[in-house]
Every structure is written in structure tokens, then in C-alpha cells.
C-alpha atoms as a PDB file:
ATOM      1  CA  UNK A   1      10.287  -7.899 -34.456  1.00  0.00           C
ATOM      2  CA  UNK A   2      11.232  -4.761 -32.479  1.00  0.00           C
ATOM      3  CA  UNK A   3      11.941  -5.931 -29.033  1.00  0.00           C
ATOM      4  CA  UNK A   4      13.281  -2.938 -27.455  1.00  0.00           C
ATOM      5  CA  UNK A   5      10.769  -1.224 -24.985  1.00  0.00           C
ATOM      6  CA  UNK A   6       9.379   1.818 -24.938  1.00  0.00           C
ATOM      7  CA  UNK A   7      10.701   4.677 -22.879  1.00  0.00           C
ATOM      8  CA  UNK A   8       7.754   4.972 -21.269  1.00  0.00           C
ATOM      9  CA  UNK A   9       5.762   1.603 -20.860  1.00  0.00           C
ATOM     10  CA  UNK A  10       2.552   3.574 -19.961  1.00  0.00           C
ATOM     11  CA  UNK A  11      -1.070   1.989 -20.133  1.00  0.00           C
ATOM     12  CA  UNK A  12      -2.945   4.060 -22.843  1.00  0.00           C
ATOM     13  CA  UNK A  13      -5.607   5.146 -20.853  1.00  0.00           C
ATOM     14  CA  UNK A  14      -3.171   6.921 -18.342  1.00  0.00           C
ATOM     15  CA  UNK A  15      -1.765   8.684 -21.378  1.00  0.00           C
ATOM     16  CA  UNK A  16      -4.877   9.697 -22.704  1.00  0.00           C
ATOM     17  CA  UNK A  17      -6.869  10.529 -19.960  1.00  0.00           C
ATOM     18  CA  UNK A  18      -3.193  12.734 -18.718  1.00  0.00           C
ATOM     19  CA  UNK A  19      -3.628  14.279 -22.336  1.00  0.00           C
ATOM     20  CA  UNK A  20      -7.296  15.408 -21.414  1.00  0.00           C
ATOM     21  CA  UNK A  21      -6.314  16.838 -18.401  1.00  0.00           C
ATOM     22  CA  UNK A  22      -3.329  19.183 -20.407  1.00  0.00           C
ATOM     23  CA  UNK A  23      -6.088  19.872 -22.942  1.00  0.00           C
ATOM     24  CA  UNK A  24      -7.943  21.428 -21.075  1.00  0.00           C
ATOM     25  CA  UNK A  25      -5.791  23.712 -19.189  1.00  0.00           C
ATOM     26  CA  UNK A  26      -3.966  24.497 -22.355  1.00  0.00           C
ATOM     27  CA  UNK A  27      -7.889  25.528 -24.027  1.00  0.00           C
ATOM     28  CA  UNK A  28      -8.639  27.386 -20.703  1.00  0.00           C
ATOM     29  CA  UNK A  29      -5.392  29.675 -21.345  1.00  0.00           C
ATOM     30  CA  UNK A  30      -6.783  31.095 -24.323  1.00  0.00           C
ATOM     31  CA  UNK A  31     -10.239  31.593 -22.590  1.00  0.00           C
ATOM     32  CA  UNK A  32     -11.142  35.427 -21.963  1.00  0.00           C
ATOM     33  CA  UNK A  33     -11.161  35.474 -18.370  1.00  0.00           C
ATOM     34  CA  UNK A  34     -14.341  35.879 -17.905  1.00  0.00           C
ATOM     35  CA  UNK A  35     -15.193  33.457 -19.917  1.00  0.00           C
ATOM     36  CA  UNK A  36     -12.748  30.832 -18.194  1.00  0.00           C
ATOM     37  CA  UNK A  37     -14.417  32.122 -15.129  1.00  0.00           C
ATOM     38  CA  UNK A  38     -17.779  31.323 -15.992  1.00  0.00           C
ATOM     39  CA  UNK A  39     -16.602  27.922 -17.224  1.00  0.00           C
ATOM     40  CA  UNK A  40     -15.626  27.099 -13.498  1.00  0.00           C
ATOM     41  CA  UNK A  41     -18.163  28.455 -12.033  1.00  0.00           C
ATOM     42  CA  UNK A  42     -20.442  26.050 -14.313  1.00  0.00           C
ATOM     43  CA  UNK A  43     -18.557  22.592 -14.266  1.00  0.00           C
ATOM     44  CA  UNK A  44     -16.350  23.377 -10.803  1.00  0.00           C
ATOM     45  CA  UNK A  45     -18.205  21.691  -7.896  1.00  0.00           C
ATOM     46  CA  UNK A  46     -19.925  24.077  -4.975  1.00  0.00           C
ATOM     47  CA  UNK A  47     -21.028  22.355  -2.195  1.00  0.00           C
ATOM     48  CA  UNK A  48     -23.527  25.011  -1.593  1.00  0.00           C
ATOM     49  CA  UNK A  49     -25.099  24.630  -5.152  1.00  0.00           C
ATOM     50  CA  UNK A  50     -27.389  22.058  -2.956  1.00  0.00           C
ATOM     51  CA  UNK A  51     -28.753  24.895  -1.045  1.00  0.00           C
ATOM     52  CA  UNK A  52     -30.948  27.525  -2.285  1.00  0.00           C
ATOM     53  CA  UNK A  53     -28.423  29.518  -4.452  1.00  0.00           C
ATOM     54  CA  UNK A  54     -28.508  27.025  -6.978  1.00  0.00           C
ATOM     55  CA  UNK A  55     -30.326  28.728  -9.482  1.00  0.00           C
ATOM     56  CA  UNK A  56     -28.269  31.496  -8.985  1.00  0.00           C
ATOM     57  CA  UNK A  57     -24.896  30.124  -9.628  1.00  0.00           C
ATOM     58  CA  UNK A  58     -23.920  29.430 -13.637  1.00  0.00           C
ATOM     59  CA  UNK A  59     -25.319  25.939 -15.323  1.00  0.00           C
ATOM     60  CA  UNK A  60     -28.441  26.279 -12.478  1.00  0.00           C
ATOM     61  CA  UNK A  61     -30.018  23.400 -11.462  1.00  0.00           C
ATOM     62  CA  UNK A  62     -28.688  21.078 -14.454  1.00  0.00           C
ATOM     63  CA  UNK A  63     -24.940  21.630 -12.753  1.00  0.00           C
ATOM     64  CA  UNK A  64     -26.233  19.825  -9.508  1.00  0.00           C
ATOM     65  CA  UNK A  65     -26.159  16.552 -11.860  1.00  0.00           C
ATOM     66  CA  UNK A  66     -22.545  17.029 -13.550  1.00  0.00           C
ATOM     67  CA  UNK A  67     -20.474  19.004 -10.962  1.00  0.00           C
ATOM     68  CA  UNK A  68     -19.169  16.379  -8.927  1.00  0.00           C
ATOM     69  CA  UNK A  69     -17.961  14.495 -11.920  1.00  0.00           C
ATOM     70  CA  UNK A  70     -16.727  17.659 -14.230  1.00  0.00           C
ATOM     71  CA  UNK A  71     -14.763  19.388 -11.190  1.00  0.00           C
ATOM     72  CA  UNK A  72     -11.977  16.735 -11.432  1.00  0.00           C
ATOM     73  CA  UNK A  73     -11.116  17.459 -15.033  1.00  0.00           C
ATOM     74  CA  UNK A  74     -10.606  21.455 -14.273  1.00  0.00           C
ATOM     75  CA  UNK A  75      -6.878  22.905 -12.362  1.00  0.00           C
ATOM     76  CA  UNK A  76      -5.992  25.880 -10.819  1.00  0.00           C
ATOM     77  CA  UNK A  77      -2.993  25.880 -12.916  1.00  0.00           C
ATOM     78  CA  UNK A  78      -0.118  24.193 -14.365  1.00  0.00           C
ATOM     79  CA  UNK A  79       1.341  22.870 -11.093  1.00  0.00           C
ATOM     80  CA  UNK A  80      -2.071  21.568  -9.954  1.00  0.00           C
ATOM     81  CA  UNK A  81      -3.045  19.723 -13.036  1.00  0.00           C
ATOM     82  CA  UNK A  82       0.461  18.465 -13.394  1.00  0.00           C
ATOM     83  CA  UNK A  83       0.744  17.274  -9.357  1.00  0.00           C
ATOM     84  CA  UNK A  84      -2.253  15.222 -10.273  1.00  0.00           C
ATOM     85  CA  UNK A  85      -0.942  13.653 -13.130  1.00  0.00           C
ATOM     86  CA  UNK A  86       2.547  13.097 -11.466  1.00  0.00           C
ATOM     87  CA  UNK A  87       0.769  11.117  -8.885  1.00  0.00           C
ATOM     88  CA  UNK A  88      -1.807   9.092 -11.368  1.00  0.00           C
ATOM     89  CA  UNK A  89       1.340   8.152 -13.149  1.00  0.00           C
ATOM     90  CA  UNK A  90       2.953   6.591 -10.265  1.00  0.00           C
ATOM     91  CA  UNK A  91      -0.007   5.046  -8.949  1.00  0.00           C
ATOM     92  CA  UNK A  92      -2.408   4.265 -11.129  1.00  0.00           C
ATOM     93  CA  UNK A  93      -0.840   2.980 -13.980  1.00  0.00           C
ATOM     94  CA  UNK A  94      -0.875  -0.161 -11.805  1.00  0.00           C
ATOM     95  CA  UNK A  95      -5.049  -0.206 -11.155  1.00  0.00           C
ATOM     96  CA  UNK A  96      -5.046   0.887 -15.211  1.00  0.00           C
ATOM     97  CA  UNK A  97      -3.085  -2.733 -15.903  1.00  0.00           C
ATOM     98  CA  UNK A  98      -5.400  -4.464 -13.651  1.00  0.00           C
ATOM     99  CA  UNK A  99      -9.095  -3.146 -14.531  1.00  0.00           C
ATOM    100  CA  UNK A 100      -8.836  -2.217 -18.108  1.00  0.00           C
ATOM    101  CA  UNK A 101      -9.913   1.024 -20.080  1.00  0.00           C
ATOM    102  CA  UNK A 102     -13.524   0.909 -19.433  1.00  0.00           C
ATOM    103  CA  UNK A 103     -13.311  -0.567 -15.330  1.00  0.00           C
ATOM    104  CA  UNK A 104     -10.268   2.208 -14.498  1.00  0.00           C
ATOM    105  CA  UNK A 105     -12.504   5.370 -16.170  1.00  0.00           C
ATOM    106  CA  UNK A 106     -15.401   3.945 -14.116  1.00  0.00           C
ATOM    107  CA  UNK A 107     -13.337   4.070 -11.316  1.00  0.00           C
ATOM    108  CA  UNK A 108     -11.586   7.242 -11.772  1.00  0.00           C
ATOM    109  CA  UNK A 109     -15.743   8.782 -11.939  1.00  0.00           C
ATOM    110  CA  UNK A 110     -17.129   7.453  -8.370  1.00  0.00           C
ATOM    111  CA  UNK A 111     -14.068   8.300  -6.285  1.00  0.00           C
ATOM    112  CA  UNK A 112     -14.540  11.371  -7.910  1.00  0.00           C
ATOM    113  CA  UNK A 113     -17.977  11.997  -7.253  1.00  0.00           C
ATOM    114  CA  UNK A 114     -17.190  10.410  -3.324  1.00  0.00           C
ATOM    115  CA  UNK A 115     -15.023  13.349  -3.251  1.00  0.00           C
ATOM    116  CA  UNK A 116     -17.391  15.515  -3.800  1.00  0.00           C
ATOM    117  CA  UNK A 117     -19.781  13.752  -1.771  1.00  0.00           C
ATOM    118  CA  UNK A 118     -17.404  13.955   1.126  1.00  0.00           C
ATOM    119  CA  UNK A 119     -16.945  17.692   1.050  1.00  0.00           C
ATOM    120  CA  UNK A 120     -20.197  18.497   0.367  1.00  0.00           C
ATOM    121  CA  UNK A 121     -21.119  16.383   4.150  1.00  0.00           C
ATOM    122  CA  UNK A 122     -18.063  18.271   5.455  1.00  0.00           C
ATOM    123  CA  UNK A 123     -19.114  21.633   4.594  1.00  0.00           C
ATOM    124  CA  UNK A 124     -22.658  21.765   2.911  1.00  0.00           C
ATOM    125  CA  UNK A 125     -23.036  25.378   2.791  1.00  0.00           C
ATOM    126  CA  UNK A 126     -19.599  26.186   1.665  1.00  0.00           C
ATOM    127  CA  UNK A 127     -19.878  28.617  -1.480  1.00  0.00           C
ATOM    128  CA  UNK A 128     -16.099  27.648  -2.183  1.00  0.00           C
ATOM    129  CA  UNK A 129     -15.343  26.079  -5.957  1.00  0.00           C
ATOM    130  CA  UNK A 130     -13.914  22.242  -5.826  1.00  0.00           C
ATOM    131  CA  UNK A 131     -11.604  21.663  -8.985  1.00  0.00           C
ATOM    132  CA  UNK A 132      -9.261  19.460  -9.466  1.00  0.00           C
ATOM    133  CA  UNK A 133      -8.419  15.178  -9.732  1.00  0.00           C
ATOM    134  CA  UNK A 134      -7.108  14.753  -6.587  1.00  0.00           C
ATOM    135  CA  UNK A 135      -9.826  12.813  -5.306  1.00  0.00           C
ATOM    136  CA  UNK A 136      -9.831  10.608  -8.274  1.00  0.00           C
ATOM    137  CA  UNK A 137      -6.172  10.338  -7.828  1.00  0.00           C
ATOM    138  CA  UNK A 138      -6.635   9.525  -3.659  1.00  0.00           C
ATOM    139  CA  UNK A 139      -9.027   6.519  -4.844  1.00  0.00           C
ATOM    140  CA  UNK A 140      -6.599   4.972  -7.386  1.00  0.00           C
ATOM    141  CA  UNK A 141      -4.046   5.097  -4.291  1.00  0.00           C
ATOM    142  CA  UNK A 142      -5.993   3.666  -2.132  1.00  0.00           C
ATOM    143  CA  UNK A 143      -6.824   0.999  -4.649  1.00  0.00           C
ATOM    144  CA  UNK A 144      -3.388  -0.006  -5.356  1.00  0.00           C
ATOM    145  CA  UNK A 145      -3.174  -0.277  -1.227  1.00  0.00           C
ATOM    146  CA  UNK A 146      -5.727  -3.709  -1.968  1.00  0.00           C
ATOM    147  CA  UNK A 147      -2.970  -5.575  -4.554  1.00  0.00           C
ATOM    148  CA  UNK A 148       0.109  -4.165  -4.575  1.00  0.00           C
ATOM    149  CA  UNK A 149       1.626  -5.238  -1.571  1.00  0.00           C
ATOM    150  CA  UNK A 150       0.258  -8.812  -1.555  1.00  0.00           C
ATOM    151  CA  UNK A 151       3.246 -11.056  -1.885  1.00  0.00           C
ATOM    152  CA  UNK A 152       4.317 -11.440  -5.803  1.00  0.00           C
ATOM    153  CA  UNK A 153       2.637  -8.022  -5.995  1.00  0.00           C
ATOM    154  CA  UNK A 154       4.032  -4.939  -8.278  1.00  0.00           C
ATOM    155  CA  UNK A 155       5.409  -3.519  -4.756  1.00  0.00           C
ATOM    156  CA  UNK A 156       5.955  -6.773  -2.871  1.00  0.00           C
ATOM    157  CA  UNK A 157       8.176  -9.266  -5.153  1.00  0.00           C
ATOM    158  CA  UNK A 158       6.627  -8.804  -8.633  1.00  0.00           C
ATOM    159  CA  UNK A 159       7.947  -5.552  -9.866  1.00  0.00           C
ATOM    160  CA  UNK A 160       8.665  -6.150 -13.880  1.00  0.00           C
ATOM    161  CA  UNK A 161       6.482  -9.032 -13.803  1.00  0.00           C
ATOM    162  CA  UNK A 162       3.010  -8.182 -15.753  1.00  0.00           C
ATOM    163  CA  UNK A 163       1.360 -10.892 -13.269  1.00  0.00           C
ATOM    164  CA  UNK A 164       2.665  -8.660 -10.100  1.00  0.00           C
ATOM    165  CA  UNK A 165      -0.876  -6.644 -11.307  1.00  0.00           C
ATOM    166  CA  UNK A 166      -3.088  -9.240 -11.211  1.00  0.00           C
ATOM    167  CA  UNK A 167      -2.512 -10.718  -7.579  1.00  0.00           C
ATOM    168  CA  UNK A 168      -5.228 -11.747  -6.191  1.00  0.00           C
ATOM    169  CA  UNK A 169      -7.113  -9.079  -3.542  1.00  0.00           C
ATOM    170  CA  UNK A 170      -6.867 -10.536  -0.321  1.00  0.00           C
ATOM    171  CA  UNK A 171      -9.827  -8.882   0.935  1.00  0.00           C
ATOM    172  CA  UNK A 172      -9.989  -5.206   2.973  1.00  0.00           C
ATOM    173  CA  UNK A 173      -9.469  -6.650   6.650  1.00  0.00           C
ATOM    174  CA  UNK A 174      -6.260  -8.538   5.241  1.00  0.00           C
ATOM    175  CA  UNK A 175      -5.021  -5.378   3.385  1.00  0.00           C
ATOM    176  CA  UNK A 176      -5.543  -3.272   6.402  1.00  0.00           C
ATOM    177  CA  UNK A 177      -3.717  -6.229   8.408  1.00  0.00           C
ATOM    178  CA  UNK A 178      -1.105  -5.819   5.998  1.00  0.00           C
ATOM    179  CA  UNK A 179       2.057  -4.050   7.464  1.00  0.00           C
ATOM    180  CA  UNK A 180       3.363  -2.307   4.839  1.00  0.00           C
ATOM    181  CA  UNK A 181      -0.495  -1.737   2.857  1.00  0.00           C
ATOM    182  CA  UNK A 182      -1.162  -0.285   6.491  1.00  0.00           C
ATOM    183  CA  UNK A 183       1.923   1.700   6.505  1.00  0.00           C
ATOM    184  CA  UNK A 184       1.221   3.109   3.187  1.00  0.00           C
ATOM    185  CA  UNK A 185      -1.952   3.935   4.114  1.00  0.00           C
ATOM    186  CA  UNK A 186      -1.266   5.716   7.556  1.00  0.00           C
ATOM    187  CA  UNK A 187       0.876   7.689   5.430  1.00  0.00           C
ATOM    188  CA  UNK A 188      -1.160   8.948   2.863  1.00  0.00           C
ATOM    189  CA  UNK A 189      -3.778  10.106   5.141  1.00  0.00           C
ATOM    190  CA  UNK A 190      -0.705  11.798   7.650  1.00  0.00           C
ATOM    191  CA  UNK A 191       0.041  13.885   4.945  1.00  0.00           C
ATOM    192  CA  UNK A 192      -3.610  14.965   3.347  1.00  0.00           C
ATOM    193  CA  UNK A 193      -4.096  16.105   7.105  1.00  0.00           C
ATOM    194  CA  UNK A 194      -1.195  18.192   7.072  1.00  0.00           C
ATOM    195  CA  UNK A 195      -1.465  19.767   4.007  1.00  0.00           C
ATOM    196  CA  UNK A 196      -4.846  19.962   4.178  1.00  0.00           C
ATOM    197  CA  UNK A 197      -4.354  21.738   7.482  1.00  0.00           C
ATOM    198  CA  UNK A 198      -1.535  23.645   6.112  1.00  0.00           C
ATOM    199  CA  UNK A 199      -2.097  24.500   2.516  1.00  0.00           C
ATOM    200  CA  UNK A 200       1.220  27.068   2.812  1.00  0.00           C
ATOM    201  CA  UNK A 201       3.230  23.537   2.651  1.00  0.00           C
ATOM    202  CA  UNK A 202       2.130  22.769  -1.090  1.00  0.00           C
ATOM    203  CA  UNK A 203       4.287  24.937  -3.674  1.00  0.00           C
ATOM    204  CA  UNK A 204       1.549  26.764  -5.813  1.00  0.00           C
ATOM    205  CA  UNK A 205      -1.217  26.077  -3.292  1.00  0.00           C
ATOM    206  CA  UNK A 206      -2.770  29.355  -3.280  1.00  0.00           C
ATOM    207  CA  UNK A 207      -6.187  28.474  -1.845  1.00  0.00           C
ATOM    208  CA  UNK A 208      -7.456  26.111   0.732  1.00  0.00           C
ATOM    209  CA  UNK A 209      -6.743  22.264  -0.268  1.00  0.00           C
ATOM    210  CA  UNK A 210     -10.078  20.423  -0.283  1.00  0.00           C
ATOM    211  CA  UNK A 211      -8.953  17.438   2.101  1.00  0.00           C
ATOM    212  CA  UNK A 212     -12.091  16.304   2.815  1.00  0.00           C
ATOM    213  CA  UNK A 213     -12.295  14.982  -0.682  1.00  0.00           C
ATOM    214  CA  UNK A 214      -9.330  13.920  -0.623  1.00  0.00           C
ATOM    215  CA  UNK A 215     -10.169  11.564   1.817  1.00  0.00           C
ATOM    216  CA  UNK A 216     -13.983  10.977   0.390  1.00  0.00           C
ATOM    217  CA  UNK A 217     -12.097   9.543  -3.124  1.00  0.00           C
ATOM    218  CA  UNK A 218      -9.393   7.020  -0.639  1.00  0.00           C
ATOM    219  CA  UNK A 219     -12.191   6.128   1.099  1.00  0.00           C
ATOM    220  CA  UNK A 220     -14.549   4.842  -1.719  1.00  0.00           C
ATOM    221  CA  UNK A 221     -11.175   3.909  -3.643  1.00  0.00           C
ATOM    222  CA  UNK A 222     -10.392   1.178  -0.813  1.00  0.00           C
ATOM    223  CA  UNK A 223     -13.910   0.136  -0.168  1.00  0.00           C
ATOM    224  CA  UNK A 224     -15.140   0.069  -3.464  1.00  0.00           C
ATOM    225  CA  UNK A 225     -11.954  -1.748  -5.018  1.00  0.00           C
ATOM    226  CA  UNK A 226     -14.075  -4.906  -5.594  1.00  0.00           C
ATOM    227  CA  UNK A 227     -16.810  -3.880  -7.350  1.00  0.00           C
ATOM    228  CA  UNK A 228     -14.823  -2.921 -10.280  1.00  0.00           C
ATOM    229  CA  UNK A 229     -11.718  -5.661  -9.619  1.00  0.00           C
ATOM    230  CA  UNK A 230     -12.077  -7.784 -12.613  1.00  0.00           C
ATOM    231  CA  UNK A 231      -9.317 -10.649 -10.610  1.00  0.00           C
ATOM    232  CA  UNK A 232     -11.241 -13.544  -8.440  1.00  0.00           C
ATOM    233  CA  UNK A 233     -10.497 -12.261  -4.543  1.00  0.00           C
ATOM    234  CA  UNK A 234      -8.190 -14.873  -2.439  1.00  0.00           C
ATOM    235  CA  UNK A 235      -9.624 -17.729  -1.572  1.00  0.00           C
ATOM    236  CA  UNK A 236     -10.174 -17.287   2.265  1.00  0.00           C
ATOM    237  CA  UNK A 237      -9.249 -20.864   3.926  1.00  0.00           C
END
């Protein structure tokens, strides 16, 4: 038996779902451009789609149903889509260990459809397209805010160990309790503010960074963590 590891010890749906993401901006390349227009214009997300103009933007009403799920799997380009994966790598290979194939797509789907939830209440009539997995991405953060950094956790003792991932959540007040999950957290949002309020900061950033999402995906990410945690929650004594 081989028992060298692999290079890259990745969990298979991180590599896959990664691979989508490539496809598709590799397939989009080779798109006329009005066609590749058209293609955003029909699976990007518009929070104004809502409104009246809805049958008057591309995929009509029917978009209104897949939008705030297809947006995440579209880029403005090569340093968007790879950004996002960077950052899935990093953090949610951990919440891919812990929930499985099937609980980490789920996952992936209603932070991204918070996102677009949360910029749609931010800015309803905004005729701006939303592309892009960052929200996605901001829930799988926030989600590894709820384990990681429980003691004997991936970030907190247990890096190496495969049981570091399956610590059991201590609950949200505890995490938020948590200096270092609370740390983490202050953190991430510091910086979606100010890059959010100054896109200029992010190399290849041409247009305005959809923050709101951002935080709509963290959000539902940290709140919703249980509902897809397949690990029995601390016992609270």
C-alpha cells in the first residue's frame, strides 16, 4: 500500500465544484460577445429584475427563479473566479470534511441565494448585474468561524488531525464569545467594508464589489451552520 500523501489532500467536492467554476470561464472565452453577454444578462442576478423590467431583461420572468443561485457560478474574469476559489480552498475545504458532498453543495446554494437576498433588500431597484461566488465563499467562512476554533479544532489544537473537523459546535453565542472565532470574524467583516467601500483596493476590481452580499452569504453561513451540521452540538451543562 501507497502511503505517501497526495500533494494536495483536497476534498473532491472542492476540486470539482473549483473545476466548474474554470469551466465555465474557460467556455465563456470562446463565447461571441454578445452571446457571453446575453448569457449574463440571463443567469447574472439583477436586483431590479423584481421590479417591473423583468420581462424586459433576458430569461424574463423564469430568471426571477434561478438568478440568485446561477449568479455565483459566473466571473468577471480570471482574477475574480480564481480569488474565489483561492479563498474556498483555504476555507472551505474544512466545512467540505465536515458536511459531506451533498450537505456542503446545499450549503454553498442558500448562502448564495442570502447573498442575493441581501443585495436585493440593500438596493431593490438597482439594475446592476451580481456575478460571482463570493457570497457562497463569505458563508463557508463564516461557517468554519462555528468549529474551527473550538479547542482540538482544525485552527485551535487539531490541525493534521481528521477529528480537528468534526468538533463539536458549541453553539452561536459561544462562538461569538469565542476570542479568536470573534476576532476572525471582526476581521472578515473590517475588510468586506473596506473593499466594499473602496473597490480601487482589489487588483482587477473594475466595478463596484457587491458587499452587501457579501455579508448576506456570512450572515446565513453563521446562522444557518446547524441546519446542515451533520456533528451533535456541545452538550450545554
Amino acid at each position: 500500500m501507497d502511503q505517501r500523501e497526495r500533494m494536495f489532500n483536497l476534498p473532491a467536492t472542492i476540486v470539482w465544484l473549483s473545476g466548474a467554476l474554470f469551466a465555465i470561464q474557460l467556455v465563456r472565452g470562446f463565447l461571441p460577445y454578445a452571446s457571453d453577454v446575453g448569457l449574463l444578462m440571463t443567469f447574472g442576478f439583477i436586483p431590479a429584475r423584481y421590479g417591473e423590467v423583468a420581462a424586459s431583461l433576458p430569461g424574463g420572468e423564469g430568471a426571477m427563479i434561478w438568478t440568485p443561485l446561477t449568479y455565483a457560478f459566473l466571473h468577471a474574469d480570471w482574477m475574480h473566479v480564481g480569488v474565489n476559489v483561492m479563498w474556498m480552498v483555504a476555507f472551505g475545504s474544512a466545512v467540505a470534511r465536515r458536511f459531506g458532498s451533498a450537505r456542503f453543495l446545499g450549503f454553498f446554494a442558500v448562502t448564495a441565494v442570502a447573498g442575493a437576498a441581501a443585495q436585493y433588500l440593500a438596493m431593490p431597484a438597482d439594475q446592476t448585474l451580481v456575478i460571482g461566488a463570493s457570497a457562497s465563499v463569505s458563508g463557508l467562512t463564516a461557517a468554519v468561524a462555528r468549529f474551527a476554533f473550538v479547542p482540538g479544532g482544525p485552527l485551535a489544537g487539531g490541525r493534521g488531525r481528521e477529528e480537528g473537523f468534526f468538533v463539536p459546535d458549541p453553539g452561536l453565542k459561544a462562538s461569538l464569545l469565542n476570542p479568536y472565532s470573534a476576532f476572525f470574524i471582526g476581521i472578515w467583516f473590517a475588510i468586506n467594508l473596506l473593499f466594499g467601500l473602496q473597490s480601487g483596493l482589489v487588483p482587477g476590481a473594475e466595478g463596484q464589489i457587491a458587499w452587501q452580499a457579501h455579508i448576506g452569504g456570512f450572515v446565513a453561513g453563521l446562522v444557518l451552520f446547524p441546519l446542515f451540521d451533520p456533528v451533535a452540538p456541545a452538550r450545554r451543562i
